[in-house]
C-alpha atoms as a PDB file:
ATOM      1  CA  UNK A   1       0.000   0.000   0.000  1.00  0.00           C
ATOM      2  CA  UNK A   2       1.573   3.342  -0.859  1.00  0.00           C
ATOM      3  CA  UNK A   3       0.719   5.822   2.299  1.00  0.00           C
ATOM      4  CA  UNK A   4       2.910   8.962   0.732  1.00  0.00           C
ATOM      5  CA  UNK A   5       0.859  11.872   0.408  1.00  0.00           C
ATOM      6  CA  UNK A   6       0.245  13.240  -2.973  1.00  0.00           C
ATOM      7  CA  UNK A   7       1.416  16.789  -3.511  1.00  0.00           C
ATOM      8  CA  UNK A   8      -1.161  17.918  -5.650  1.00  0.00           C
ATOM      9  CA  UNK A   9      -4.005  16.866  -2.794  1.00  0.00           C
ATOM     10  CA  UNK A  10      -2.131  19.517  -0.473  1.00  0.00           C
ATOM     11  CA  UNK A  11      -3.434  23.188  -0.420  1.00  0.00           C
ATOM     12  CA  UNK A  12      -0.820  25.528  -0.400  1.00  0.00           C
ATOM     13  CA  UNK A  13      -0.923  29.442   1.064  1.00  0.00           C
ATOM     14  CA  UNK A  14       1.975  31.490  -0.948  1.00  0.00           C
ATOM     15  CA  UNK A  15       3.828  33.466   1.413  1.00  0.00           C
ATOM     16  CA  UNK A  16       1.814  36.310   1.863  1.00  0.00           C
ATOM     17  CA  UNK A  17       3.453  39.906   1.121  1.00  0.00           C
ATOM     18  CA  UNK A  18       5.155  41.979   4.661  1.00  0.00           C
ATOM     19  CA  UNK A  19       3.203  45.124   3.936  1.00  0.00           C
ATOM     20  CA  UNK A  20      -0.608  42.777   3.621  1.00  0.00           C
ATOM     21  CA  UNK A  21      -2.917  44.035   5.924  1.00  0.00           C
ATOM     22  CA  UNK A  22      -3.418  41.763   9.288  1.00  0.00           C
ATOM     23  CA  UNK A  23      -7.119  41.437   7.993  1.00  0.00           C
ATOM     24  CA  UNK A  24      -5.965  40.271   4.471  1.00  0.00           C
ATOM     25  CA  UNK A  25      -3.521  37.608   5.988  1.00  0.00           C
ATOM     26  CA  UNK A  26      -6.551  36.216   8.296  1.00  0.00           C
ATOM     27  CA  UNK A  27      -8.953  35.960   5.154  1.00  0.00           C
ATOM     28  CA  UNK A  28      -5.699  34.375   3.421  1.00  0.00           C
ATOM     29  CA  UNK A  29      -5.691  31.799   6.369  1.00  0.00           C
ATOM     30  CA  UNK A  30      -8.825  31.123   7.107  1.00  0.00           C
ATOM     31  CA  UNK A  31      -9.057  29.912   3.587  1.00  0.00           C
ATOM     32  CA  UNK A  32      -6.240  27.908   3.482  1.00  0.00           C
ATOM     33  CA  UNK A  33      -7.330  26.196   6.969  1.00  0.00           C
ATOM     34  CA  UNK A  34     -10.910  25.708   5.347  1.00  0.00           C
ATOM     35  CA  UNK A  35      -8.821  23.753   2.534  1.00  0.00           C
ATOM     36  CA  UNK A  36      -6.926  21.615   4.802  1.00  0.00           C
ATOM     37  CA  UNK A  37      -9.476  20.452   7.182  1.00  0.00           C
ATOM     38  CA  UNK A  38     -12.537  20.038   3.989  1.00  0.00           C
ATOM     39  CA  UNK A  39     -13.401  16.367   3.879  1.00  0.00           C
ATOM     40  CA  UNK A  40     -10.436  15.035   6.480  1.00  0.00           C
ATOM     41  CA  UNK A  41     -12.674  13.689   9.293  1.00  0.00           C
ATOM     42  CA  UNK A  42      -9.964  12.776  11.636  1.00  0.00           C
ATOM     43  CA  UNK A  43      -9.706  15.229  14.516  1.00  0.00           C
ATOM     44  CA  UNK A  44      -6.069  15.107  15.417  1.00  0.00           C
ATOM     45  CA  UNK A  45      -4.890  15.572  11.593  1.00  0.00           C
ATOM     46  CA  UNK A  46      -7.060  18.732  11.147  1.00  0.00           C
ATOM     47  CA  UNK A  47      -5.832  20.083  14.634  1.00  0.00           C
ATOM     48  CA  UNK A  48      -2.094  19.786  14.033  1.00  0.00           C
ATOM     49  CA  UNK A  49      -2.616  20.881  10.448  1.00  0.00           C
ATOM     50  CA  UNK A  50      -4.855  24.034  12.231  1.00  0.00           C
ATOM     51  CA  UNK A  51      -1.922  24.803  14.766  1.00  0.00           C
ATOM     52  CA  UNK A  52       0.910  24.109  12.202  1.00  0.00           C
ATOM     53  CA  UNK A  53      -0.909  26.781   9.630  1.00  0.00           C
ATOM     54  CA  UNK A  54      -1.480  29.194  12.221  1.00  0.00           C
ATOM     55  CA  UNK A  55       2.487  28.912  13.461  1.00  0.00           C
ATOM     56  CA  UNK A  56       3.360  29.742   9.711  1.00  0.00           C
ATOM     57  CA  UNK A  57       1.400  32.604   8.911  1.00  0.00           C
ATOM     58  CA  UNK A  58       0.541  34.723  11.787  1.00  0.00           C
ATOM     59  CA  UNK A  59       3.560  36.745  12.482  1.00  0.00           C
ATOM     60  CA  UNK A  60       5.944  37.025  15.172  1.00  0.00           C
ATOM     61  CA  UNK A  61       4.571  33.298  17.013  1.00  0.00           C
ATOM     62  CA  UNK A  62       7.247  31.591  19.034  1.00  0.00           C
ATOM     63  CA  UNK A  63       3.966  28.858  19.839  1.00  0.00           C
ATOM     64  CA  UNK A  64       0.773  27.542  18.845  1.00  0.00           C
ATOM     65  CA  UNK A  65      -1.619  24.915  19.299  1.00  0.00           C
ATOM     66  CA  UNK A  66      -4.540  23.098  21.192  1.00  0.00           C
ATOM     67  CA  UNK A  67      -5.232  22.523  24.810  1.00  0.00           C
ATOM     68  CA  UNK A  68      -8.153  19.986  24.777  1.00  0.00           C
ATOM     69  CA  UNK A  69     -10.318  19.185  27.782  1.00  0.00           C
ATOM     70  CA  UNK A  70      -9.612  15.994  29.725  1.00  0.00           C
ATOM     71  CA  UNK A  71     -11.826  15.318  32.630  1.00  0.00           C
ATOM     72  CA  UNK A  72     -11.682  18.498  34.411  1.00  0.00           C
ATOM     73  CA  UNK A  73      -8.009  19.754  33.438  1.00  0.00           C
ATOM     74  CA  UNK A  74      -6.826  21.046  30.070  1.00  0.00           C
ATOM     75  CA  UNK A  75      -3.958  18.709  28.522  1.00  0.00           C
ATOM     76  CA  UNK A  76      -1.515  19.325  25.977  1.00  0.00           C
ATOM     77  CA  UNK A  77      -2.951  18.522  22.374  1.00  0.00           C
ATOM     78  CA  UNK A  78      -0.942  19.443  18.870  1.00  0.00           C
ATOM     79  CA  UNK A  79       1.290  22.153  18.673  1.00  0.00           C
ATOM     80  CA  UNK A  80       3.590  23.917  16.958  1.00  0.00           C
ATOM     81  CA  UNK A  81       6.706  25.303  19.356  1.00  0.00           C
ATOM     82  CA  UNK A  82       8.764  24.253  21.709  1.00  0.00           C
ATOM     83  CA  UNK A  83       7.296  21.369  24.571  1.00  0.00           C
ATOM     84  CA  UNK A  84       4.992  23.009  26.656  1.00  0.00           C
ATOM     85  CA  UNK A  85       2.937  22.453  29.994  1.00  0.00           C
ATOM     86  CA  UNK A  86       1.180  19.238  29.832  1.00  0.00           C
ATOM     87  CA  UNK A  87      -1.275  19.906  32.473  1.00  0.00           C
ATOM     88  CA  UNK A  88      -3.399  23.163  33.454  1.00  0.00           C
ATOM     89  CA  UNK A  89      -5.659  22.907  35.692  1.00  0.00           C
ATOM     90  CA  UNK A  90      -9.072  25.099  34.436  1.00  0.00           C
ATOM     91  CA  UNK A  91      -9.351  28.884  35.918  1.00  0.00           C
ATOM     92  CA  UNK A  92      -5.100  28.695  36.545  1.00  0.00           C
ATOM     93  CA  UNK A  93      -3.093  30.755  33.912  1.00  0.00           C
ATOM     94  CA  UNK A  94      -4.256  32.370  30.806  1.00  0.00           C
ATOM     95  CA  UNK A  95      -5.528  28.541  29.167  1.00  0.00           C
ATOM     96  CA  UNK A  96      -7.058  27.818  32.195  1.00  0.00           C
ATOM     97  CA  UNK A  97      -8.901  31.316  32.875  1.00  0.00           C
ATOM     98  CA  UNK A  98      -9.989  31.146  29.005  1.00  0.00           C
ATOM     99  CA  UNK A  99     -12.018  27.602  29.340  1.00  0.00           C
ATOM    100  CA  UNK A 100     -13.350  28.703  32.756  1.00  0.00           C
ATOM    101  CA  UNK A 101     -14.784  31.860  31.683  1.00  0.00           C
ATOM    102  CA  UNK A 102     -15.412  30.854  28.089  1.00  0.00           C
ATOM    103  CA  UNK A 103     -14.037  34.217  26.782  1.00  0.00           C
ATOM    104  CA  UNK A 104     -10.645  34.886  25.103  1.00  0.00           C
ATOM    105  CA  UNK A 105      -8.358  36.455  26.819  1.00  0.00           C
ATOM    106  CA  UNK A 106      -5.479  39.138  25.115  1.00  0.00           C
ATOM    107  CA  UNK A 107      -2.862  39.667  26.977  1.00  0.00           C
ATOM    108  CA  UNK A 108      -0.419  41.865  26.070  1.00  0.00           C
ATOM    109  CA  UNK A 109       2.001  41.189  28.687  1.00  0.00           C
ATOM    110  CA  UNK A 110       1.563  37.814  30.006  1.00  0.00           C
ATOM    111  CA  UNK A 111       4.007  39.079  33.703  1.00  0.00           C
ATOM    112  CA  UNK A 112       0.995  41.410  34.519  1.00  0.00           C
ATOM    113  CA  UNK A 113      -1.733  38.248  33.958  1.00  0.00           C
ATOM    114  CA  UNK A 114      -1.380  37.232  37.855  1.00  0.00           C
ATOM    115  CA  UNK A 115      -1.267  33.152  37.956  1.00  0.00           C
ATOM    116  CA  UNK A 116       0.612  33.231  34.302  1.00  0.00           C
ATOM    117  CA  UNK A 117       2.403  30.031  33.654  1.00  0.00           C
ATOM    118  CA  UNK A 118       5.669  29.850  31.761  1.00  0.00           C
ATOM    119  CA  UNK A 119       5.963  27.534  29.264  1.00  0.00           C
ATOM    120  CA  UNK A 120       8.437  29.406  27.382  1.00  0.00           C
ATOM    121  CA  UNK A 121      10.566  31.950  29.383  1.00  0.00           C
ATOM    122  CA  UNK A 122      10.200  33.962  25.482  1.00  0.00           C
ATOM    123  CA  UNK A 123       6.807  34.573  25.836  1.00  0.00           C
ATOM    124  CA  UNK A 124       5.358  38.236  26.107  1.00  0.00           C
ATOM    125  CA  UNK A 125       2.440  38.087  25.046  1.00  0.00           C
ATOM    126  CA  UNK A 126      -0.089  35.598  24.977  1.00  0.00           C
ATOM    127  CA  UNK A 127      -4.353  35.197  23.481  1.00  0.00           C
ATOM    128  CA  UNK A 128      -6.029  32.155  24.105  1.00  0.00           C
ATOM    129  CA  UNK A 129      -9.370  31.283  22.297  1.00  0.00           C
ATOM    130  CA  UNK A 130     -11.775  28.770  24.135  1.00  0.00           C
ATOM    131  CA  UNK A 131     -13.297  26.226  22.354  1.00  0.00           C
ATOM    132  CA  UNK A 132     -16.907  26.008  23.301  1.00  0.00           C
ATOM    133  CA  UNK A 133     -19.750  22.922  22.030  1.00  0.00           C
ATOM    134  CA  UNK A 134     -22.881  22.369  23.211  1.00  0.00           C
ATOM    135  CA  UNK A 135     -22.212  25.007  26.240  1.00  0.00           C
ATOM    136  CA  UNK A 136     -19.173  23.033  27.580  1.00  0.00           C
ATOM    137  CA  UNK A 137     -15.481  23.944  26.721  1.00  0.00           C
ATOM    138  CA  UNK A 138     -13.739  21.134  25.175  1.00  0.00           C
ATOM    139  CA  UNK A 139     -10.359  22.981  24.838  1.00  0.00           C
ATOM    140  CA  UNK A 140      -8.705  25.977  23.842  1.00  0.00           C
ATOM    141  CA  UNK A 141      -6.511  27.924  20.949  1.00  0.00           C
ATOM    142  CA  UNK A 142      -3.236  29.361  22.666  1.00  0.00           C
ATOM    143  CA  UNK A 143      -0.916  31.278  20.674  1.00  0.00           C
ATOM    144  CA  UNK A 144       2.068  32.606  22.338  1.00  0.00           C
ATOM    145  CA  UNK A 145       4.376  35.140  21.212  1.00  0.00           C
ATOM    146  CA  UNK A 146       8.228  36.945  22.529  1.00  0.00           C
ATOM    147  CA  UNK A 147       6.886  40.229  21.288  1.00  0.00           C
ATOM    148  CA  UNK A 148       5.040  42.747  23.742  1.00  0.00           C
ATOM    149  CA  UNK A 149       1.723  43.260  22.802  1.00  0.00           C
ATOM    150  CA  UNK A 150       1.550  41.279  19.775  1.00  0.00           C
ATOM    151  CA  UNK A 151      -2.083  40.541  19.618  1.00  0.00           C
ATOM    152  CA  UNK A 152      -5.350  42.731  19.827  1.00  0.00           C
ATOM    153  CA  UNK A 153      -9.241  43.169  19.190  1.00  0.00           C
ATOM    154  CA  UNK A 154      -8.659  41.906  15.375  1.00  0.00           C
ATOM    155  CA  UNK A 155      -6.291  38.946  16.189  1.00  0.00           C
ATOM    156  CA  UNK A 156      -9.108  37.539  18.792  1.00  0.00           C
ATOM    157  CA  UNK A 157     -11.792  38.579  16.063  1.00  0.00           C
ATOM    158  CA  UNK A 158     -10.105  37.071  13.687  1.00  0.00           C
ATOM    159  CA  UNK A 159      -9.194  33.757  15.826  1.00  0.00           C
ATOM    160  CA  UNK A 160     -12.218  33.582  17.121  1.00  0.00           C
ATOM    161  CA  UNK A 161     -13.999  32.816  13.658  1.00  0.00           C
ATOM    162  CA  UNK A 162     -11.324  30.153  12.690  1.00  0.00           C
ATOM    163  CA  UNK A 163     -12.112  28.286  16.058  1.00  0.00           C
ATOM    164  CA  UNK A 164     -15.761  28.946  15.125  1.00  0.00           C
ATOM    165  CA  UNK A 165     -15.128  27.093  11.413  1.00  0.00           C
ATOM    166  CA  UNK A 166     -12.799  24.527  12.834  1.00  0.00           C
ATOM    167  CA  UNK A 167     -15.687  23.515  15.515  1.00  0.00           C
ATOM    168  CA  UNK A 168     -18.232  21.002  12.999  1.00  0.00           C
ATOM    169  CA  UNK A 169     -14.696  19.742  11.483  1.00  0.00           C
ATOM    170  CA  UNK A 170     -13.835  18.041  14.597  1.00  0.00           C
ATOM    171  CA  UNK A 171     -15.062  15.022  16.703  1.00  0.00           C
ATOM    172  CA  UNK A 172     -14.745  16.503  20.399  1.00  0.00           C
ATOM    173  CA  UNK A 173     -16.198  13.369  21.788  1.00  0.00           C
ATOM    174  CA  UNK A 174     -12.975  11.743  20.679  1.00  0.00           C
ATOM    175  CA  UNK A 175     -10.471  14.289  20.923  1.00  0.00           C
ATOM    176  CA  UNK A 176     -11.663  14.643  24.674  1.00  0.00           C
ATOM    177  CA  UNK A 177     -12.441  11.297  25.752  1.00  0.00           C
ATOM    178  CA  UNK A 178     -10.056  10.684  28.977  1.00  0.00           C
END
């Protein structure tokens, strides 16, 4: 059986030009993640294709990926970045205040979030984007970053509606059983 993955099944996002606007370069990506995830029903696939896409074309990311909801703590799911926390407990740190109150957080300096927890001794500035079925959080979007104030109202906006698409392209029963 030959398993190797056909190029021309692959979307591709050109790099997109420094001066595009950050509203242009979500559109861009939220395309391209609609491509990769259309049709793959297997929920760990789209999510580290989701947190690898993100890592590539959102600038100045030093990490990215899923927390998913395991019992009654967040644990580590794909990622792009260095290793991170495996464990966070829900209402400690940014992930953990995010799938408590079920609103994203920004946070432009993550050393005035009291209760922040270092992954990544780089890490400035942090926005986390809970992932919310059926009324219960089943995990989050964290993307971490070693610039001050590298996110705002349109990253979260923009974040926000990815999660949103991602949501029916994923089996959270499975990705969350324990």
């Amino acid at each position: 059986m030959n398993y190797a993955c056909p190029v021309h099944e692959i979307p591709t996002l050109e790099p997109l030009a420094l001066g595009i606007s950050k509203n242009d370069r979500y559109i861009a990506l939220r395309r391209y993640i609609q491509l990769l995830i259309e049709g793959e029903p297997d929920w760990l696939a789209n999510l580290a294709n989701v947190a690898a896409a993100i890592n590539e074309h959102v600038p100045a990311l030093n990490w990215a990926g899923f927390y998913l909801m395991r019992g009654d703590e967040l644990v580590l799911g794909p990622f792009q970045g260095r290793p991170a926390c495996i464990r966070i407990a829900v209402g400690r740190g940014v992930c953990g205040t995010a799938a408590a109150l079920q609103v994203s957080q920004v946070v432009p300096d993550v050393t005035a979030f009291p209760g922040h927890i270092a992954c990544d001794v780089r890490s400035r500035s942090e926005i986390v984007v809970p992932i919310v079925v059926g009324g219960l959080t089943v995990g989050v979007l964290d993307l971490d970053s070693a610039k001050l104030a590298n996110f705002d109202i349109e990253d979260r906006r923009a974040l926000e509606t990815i999660v949103n698409d991602l949501k029916p392209h994923i089996d959270w029963a499975a990705a969350t059983r324990v």
